[in-house]
Protein backbone atom coordinates (compact mmCIF):
# COMPACT_ATOMS: atom_id res chain seq x y z
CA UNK A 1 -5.11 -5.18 -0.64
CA UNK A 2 -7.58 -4.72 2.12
CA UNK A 3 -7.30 -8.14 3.10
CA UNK A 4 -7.11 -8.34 6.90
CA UNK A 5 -10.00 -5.52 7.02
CA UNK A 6 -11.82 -6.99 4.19
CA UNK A 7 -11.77 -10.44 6.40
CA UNK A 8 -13.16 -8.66 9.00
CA UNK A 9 -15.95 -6.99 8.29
CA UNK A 10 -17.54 -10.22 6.40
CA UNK A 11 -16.89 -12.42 10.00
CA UNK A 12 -18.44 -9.09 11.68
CA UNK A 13 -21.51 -9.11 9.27
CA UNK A 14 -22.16 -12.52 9.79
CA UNK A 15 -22.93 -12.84 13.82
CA UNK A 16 -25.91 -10.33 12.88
CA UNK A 17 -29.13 -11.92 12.34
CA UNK A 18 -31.86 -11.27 10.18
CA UNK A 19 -33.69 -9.13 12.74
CA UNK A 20 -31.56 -8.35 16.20
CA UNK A 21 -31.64 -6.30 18.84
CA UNK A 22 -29.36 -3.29 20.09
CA UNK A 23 -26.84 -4.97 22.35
CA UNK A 24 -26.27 -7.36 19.40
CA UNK A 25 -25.65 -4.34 17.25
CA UNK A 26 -23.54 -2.68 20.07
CA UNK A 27 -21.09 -5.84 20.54
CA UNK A 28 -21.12 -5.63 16.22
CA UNK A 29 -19.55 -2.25 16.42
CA UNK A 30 -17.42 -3.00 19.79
CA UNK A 31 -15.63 -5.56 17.75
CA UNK A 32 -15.60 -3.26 14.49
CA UNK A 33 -13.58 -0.60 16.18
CA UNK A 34 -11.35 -3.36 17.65
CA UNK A 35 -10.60 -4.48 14.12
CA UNK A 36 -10.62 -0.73 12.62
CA UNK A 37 -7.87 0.21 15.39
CA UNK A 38 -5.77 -2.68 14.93
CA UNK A 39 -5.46 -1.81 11.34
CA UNK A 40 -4.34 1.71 11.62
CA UNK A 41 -6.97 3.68 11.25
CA UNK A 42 -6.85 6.72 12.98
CA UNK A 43 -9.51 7.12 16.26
CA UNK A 44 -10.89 10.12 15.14
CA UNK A 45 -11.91 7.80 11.79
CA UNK A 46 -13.22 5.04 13.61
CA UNK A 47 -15.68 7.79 15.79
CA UNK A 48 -16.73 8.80 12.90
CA UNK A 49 -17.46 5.80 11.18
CA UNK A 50 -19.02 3.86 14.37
CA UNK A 51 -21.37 6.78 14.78
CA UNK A 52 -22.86 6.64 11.44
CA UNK A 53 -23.33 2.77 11.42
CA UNK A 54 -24.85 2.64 14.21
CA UNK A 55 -27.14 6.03 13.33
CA UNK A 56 -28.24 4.61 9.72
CA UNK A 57 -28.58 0.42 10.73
CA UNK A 58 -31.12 1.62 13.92
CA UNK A 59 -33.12 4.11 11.47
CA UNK A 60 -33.35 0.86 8.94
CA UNK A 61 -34.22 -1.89 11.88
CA UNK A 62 -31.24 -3.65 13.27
CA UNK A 63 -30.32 -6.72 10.89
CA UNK A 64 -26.89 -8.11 9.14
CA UNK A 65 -28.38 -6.32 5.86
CA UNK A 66 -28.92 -3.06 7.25
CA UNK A 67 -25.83 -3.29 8.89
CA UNK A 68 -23.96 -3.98 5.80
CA UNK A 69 -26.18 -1.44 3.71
CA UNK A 70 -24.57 0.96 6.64
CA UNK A 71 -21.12 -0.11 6.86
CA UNK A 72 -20.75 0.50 3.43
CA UNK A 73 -22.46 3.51 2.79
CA UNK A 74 -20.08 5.15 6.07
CA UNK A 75 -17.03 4.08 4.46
CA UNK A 76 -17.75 5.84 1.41
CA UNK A 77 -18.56 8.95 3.08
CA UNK A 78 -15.08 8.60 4.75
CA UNK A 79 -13.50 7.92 0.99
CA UNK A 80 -15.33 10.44 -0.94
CA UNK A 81 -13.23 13.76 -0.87
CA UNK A 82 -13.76 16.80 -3.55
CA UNK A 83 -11.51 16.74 -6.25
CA UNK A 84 -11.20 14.30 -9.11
CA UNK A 85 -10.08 10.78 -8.90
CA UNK A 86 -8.15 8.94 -11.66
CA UNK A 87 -6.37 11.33 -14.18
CA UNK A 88 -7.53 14.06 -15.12
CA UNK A 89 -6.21 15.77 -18.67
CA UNK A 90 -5.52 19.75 -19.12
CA UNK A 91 -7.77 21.16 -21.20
CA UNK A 92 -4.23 21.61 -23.61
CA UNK A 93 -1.22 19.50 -23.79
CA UNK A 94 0.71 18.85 -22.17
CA UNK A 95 -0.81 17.68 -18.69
CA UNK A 96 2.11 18.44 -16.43
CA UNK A 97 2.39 16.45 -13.12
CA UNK A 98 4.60 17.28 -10.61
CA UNK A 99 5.56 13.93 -8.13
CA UNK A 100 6.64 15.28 -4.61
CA UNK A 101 7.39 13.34 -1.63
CA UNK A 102 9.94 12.25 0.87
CA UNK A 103 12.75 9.59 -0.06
CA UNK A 104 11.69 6.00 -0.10
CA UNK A 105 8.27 6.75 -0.85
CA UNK A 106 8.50 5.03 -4.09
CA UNK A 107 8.34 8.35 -6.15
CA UNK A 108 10.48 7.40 -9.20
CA UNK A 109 9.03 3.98 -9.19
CA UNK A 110 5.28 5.54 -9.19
CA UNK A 111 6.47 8.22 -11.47
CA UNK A 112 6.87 5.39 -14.02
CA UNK A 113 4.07 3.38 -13.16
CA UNK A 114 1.87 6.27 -13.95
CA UNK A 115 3.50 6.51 -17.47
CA UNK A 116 3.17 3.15 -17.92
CA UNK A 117 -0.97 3.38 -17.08
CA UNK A 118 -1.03 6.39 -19.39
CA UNK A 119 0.77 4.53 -22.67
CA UNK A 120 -1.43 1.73 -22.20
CA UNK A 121 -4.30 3.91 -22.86
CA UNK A 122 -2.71 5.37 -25.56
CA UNK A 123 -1.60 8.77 -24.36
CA UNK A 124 2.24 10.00 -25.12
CA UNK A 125 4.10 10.42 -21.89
CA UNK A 126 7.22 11.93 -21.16
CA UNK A 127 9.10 11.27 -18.08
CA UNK A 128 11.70 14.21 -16.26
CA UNK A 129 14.32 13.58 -13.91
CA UNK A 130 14.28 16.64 -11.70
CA UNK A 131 15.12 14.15 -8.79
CA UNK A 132 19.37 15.37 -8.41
CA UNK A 133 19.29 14.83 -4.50
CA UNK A 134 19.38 10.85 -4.77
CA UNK A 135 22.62 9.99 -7.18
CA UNK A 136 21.00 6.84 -8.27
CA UNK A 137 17.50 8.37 -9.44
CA UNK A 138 18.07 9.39 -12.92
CA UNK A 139 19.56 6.36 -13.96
CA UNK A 140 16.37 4.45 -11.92
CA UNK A 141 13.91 6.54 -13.98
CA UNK A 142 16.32 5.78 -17.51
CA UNK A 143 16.15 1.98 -16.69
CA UNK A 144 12.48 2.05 -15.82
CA UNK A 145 11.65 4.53 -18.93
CA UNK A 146 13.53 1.81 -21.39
CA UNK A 147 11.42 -0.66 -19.52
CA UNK A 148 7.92 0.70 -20.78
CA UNK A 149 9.32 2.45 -23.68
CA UNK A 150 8.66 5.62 -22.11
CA UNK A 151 11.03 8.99 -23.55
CA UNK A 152 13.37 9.76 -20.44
CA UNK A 153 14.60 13.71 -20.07
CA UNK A 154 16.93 14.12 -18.33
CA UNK A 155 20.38 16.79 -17.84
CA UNK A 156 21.90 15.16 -20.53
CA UNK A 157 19.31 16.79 -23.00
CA UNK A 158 20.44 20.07 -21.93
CA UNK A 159 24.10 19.42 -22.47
CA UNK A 160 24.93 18.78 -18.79
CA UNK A 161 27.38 15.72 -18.79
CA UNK A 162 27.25 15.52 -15.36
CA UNK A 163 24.08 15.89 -13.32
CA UNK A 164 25.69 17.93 -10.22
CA UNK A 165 26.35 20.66 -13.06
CA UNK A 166 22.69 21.30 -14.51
CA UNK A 167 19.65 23.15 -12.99
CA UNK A 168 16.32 21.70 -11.88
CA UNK A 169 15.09 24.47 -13.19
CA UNK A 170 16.96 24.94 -16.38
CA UNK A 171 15.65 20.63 -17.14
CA UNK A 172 12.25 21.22 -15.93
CA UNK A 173 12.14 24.47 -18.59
CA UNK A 174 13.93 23.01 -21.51
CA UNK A 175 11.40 19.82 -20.56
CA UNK A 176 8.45 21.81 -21.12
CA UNK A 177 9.43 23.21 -24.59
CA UNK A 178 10.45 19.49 -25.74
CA UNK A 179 6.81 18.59 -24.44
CA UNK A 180 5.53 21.06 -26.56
CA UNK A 181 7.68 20.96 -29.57
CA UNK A 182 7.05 16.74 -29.67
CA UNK A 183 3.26 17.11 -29.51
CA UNK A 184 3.49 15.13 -25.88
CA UNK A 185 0.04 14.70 -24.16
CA UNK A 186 1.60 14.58 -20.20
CA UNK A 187 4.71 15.62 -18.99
CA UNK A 188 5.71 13.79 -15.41
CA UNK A 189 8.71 15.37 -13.44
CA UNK A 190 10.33 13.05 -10.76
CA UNK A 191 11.45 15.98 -7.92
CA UNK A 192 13.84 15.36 -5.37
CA UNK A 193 12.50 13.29 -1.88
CA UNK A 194 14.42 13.81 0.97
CA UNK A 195 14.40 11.81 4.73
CA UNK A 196 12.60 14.19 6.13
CA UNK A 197 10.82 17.32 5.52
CA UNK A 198 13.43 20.89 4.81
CA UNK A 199 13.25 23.88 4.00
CA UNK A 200 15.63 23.61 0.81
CA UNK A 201 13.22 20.80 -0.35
CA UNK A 202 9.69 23.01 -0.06
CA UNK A 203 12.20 25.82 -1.55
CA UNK A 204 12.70 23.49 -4.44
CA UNK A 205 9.26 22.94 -4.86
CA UNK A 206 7.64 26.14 -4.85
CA UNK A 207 9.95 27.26 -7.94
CA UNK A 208 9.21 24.40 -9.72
CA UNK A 209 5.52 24.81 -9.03
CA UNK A 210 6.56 28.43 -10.00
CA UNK A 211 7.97 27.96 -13.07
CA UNK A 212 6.05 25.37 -14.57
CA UNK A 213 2.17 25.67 -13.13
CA UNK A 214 1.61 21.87 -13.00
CA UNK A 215 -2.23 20.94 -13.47
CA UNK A 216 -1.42 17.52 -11.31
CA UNK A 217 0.73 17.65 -7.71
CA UNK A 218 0.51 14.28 -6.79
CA UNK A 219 1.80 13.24 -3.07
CA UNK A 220 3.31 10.06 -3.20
CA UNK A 221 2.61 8.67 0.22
CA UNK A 222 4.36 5.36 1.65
CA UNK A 223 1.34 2.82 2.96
CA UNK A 224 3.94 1.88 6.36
CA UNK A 225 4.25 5.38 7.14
CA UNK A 226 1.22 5.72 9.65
CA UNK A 227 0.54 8.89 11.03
CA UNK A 228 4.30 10.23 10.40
CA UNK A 229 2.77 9.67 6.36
CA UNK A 230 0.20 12.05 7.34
CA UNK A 231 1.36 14.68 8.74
CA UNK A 232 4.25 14.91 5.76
CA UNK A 233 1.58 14.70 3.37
CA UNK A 234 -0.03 18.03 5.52
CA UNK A 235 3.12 19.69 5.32
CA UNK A 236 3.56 19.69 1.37
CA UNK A 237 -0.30 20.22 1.07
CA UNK A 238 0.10 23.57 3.28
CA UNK A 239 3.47 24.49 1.28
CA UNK A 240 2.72 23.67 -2.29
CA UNK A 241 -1.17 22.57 -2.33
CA UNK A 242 -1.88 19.18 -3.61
CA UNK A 243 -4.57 17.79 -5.85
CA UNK A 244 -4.38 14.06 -5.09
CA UNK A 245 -2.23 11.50 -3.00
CA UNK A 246 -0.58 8.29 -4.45
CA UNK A 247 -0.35 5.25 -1.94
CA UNK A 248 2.57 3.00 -2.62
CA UNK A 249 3.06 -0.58 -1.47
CA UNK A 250 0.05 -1.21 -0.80
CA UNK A 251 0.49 -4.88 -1.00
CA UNK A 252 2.71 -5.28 1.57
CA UNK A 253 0.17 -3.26 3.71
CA UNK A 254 -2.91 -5.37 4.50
CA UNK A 255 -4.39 -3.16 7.04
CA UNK A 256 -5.41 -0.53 4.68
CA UNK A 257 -6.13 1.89 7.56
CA UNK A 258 -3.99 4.74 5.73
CA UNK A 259 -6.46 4.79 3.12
CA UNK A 260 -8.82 6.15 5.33
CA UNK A 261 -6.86 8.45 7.31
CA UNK A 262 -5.88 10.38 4.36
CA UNK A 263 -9.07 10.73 3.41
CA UNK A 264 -10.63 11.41 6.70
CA UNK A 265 -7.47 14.08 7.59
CA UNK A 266 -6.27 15.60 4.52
CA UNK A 267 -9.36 15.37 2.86
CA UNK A 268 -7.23 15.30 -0.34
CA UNK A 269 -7.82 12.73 -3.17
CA UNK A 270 -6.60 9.33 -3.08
CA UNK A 271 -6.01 8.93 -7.06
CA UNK A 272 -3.85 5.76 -7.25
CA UNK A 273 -2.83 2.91 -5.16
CA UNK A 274 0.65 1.08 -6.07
CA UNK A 275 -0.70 -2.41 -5.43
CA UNK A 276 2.54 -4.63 -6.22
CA UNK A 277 5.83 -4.07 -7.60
CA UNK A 278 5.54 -4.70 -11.17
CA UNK A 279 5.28 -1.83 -13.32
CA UNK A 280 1.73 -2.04 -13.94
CA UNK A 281 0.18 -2.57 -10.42
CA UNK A 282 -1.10 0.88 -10.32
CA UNK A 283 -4.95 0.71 -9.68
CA UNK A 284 -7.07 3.98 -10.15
CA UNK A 285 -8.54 5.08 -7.12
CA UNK A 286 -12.65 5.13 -7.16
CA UNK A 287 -14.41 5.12 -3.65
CA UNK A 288 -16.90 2.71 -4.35
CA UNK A 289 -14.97 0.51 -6.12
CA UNK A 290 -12.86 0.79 -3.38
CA UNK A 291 -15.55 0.06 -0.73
CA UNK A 292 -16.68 -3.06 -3.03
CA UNK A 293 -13.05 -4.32 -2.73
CA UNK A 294 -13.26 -3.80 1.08
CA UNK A 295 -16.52 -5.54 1.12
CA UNK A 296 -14.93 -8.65 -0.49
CA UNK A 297 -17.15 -7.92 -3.46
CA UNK A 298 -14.25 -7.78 -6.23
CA UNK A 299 -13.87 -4.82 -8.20
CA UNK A 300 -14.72 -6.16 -11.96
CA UNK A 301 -15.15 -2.46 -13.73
CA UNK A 302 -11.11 -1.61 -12.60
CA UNK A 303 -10.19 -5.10 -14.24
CA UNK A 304 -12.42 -4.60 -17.48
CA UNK A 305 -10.58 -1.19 -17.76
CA UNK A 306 -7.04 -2.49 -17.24
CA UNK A 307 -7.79 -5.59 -19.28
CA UNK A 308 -8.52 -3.51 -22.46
CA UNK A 309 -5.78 -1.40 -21.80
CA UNK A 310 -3.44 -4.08 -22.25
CA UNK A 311 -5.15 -7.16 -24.35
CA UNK A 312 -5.76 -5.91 -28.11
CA UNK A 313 -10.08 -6.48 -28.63
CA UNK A 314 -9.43 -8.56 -31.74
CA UNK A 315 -6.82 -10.92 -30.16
CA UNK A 316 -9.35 -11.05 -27.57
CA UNK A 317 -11.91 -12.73 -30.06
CA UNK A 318 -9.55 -14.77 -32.00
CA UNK A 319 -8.88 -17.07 -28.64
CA UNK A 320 -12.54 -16.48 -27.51
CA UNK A 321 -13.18 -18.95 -31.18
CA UNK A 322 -10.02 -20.90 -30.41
CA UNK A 323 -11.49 -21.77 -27.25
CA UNK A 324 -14.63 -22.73 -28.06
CA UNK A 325 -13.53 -24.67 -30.98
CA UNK A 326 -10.98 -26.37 -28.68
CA UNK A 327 -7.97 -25.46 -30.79
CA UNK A 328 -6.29 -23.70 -28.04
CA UNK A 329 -2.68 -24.83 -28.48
CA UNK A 330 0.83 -24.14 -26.70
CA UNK A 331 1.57 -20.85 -28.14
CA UNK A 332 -1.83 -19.36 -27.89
CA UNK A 333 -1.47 -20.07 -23.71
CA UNK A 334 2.53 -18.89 -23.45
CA UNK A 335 0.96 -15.50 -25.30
CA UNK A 336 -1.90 -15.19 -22.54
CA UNK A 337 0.78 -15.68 -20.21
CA UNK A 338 2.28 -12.43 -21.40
CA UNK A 339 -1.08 -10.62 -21.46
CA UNK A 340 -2.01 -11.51 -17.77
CA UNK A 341 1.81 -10.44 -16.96
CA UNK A 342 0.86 -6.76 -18.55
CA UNK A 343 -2.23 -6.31 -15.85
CA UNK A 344 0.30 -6.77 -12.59
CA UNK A 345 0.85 -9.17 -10.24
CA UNK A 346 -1.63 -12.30 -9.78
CA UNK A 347 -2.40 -11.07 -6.31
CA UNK A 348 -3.67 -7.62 -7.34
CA UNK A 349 -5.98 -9.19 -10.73
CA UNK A 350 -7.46 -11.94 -8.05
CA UNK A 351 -8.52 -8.66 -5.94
CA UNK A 352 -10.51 -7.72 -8.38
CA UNK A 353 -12.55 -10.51 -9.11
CA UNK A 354 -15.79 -11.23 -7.12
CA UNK A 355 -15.90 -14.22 -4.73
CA UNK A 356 -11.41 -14.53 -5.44
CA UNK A 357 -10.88 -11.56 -3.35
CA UNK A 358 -10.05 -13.46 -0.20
CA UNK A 359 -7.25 -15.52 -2.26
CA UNK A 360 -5.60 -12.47 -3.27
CA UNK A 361 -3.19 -12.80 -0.28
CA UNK A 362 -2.41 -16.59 -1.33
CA UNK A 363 -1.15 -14.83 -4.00
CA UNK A 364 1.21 -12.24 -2.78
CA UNK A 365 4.26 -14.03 -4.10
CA UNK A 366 3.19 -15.71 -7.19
CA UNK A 367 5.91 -14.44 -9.81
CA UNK A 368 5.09 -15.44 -13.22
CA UNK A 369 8.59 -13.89 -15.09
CA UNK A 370 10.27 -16.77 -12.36
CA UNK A 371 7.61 -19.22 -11.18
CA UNK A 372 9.74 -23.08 -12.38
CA UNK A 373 6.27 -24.51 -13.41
CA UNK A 374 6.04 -21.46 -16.22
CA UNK A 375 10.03 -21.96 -17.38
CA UNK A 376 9.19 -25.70 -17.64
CA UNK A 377 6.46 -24.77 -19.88
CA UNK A 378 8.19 -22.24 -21.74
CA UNK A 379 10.93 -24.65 -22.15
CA UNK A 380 9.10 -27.38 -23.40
CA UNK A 381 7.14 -25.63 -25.50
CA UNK A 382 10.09 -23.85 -27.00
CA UNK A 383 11.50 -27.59 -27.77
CA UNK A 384 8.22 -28.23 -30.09
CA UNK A 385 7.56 -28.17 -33.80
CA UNK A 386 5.38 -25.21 -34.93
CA UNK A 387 2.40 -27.71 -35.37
CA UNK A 388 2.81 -29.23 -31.91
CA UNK A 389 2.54 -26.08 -30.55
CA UNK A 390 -0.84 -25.44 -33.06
CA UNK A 391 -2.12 -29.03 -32.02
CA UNK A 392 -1.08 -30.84 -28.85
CA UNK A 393 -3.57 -34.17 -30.32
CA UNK A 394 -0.14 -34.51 -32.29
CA UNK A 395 2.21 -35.18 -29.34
CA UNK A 396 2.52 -39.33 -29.61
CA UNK A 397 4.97 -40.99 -27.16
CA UNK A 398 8.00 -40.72 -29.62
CA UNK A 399 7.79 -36.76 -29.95
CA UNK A 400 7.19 -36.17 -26.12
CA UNK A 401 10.55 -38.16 -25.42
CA UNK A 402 12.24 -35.70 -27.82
CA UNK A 403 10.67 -32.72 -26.20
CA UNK A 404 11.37 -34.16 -22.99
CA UNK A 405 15.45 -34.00 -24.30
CA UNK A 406 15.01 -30.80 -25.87
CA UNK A 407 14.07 -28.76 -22.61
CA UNK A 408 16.07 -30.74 -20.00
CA UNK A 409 12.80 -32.37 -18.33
CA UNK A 410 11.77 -35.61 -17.94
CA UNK A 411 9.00 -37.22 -19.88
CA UNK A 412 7.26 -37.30 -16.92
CA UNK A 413 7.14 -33.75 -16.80
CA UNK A 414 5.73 -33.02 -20.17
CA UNK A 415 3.03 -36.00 -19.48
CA UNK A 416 2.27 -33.90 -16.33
CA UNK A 417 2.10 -30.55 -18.25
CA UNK A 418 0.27 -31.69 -21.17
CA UNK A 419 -2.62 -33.55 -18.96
CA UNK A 420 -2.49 -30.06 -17.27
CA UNK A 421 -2.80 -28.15 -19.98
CA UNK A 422 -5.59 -30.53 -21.45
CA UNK A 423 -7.65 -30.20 -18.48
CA UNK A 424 -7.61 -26.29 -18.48
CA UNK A 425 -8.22 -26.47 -21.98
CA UNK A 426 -11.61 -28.39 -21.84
CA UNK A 427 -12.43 -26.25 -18.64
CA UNK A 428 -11.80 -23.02 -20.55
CA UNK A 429 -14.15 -24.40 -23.39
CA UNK A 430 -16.67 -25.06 -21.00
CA UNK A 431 -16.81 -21.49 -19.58
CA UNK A 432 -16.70 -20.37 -23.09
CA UNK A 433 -20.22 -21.78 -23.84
CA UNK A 434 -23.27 -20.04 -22.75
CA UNK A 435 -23.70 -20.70 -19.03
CA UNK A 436 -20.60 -21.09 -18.38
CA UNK A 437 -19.46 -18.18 -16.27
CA UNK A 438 -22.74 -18.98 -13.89
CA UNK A 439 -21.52 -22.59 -13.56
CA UNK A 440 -18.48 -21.54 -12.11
CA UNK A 441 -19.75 -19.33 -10.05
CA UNK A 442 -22.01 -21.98 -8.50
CA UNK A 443 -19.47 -24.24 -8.31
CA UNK A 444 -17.53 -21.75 -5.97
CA UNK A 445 -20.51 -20.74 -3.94
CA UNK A 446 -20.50 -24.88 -3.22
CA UNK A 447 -17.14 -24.74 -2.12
CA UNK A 448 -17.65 -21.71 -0.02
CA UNK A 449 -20.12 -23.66 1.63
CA UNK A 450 -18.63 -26.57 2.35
CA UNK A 451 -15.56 -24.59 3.64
């Protein structure tokens, strides 16, 4: 997220000296709009921005600090719209949110991403499927509602076998009173996308807006869409109003430069970005932590937030002991494994983390559900007695040939894993003592250095 922008601005920063003079400053900002430009961000943004960098880093004396103080307070005037950021609950239940956008956007996708972020912080959601244009979106929002455990409605509650025969009005009502009736605290309806922007599609729209007053009309905008994602986004703001944009595939945009276009142009909300495809890379939007990302300084709040969403506070204590007793066995690591899975994909939590940011792209493609180091592991450790698992001191040459058969690996292999695992076992202990955390952190401002 960010990344080539992110890169930038540091290698920018860093050919200002302590105290410089204005040509210095003026070839800084030459090369800044280069880099804004080349990452999509719209002229009229980059005037803006280059004008108040240069205003507030002359007014401070001309110096990489002051430039950096600048750079980052202009791109937060850029990011900060009115409006709220994050969700934002009615004042009664249910919070209804109506999804609009065109087709490929990523609505349905979004539309469960958003339950998914809402569950995990222990709210009752309950998706609609008012999306009838697109034959295959019901049954995408059914598979993706069993998925998070998330109550699908759908024409099928309404007595409609088949889905050409029912209303989007006639779901989106009888929606509403099963929102009610089940004591649900947000309703999300799915509407129909279409490839462009019709008149039977803002038709649509309006009645549902109509009929069921949302509190939430969330754009879902597509982060390759440029300036074509813009001026849709306009079009449904001037037809139906809209109180916040959602930015999808983000990861597979590293430029970022949509991010503050919207902004700049719509001045609308950005109140989610879809930062992977797993169901719970959906990051809340917050301008400065969104500047802090950009200014490779990690966003740590977001991934405190998420990881209590998701990791239970006394499980959280129970391996904090483990670890710092050094009884951290097998099946205490395969169930981290499933906690770090819950908080997205590797790329997006390494984002997040100060100093890591710039590995995030290294990342991009790390799968855990399919890496072969992480089957090996599950396999071996699914081959083990229920005190190997508790103890790995136990695993003697005889028992780590048997494993070895057991999950279809050599013994090489589990030698490999276990010296592995013992290694991040005594480094985890070590960051679990007090100190730790800063020796790590020193460690990686040495390597930074020496890179």
């Amino acid at each position: 997220m960010f990344d080539t922008i992110s890169n930038s601005l540091r290698s920018i920063a860093s050919k200002i000296r302590f105290n410089d003079d204005e040509k210095a400053l003026a070839r800084a900002l030459d090369e800044l709009k280069k880099t804004l430009l080349k990452n999509d961000v719209h002229h009229k943004v980059v005037k803006s921005l280059l004008e108040s960098i240069s205003a507030q880093t002359k007014q401070n004396g001309i110096g990489k600090q002051s430039f950096m103080d600048a750079l980052q307070s202009s791109l937060l005037q850029i990011l900060e719209t009115s409006g709220h950021y994050g969700f934002v609950y009615a004042q009664k239940p249910p919070t209804i949110v109506l999804m609009c956008g065109l087709q490929g956007s990523g609505k349905t996708t979004t539309s469960a991403k958003l339950a998914n972020y809402l569950k995990t912080r222990g709210k009752k959601a309950l998706l609609v499927a008012c999306d009838l244009a697109r034959l295959a979106a019901v049954s995408q929002l059914k598979i993706l509602g069993e998925q998070i455990e998330v109550e699908v409605f759908s024409h099928e509650n309404i007595g409609a076998s088949d889905a050409s025969k029912a209303s989007v009005l006639d779901i989106a009502k009888a929606a509403r009173a099963h929102a009610i009736d089940k004591n649900f605290d947000v309703m999300i309806v799915d509407s129909a996308g279409r490839l462009a922007i019709d008149e039977a599609l803002m038709g649509e729209l309006k009645s549902l807006c109509k009929l069921l007053e949302p509190h939430e009309k969330f754009y879902v905008a597509d982060s390759l869409s440029g300036q074509d994602g813009i001026r849709s986004a306009q079009s449904f703001k001037d037809a139906i109003g809209l109180s916040g944009v959602i930015l999808t595939k983000f990861d597979s945009d590293s430029k970022g430069g949509i991010a503050l276009n919207i902004a700049y142009q719509l001045q609308v909300p950005l109140r989610f970005i879809g930062s992977g495809e797993k169901i719970p890379d959906l990051d809340i939007f917050i301008p400065d932590r969104i500047v802090s990302r950009l200014m490779g300084a990690g966003d740590i709040v977001s991934l405190a937030e998420k990881t209590a969403g998701v990791i239970d506070e006394k499980e959280a204590k129970n391996i904090s002991k483990k670890l710092k007793k050094g009884q951290f066995g097998f099946e205490d690591f395969l169930n981290q494994i499933e906690n770090v899975k819950k908080l997205g994909s590797m790329s997006s939590i390494m984002s997040m983390i100060p100093g890591l940011s710039s590995m995030a792209g290294q990342l991009k493609d790390v799968d855990l559900d399919n890496s072969q180091e992480i089957k090996n592991i599950r396999a071996m450790v699914n081959s083990m007695t229920k005190k190997e698992r508790e103890n790995p001191d136990l695993l003697n040459g005889s028992r780590r040939k048997r494993i070895a058969m057991g999950a279809g690996l050599e013994v090489a292999d589990i030698n490999r894993i276990i010296k592995q695992f013992d290694n991040a076992s005594k480094m985890a202990k070590r960051l679990s003592q007090k100190g730790g955390m800063q020796e790590l952190m020193n460690m990686m401002g040495q390597m930074r250095g020496r890179g």
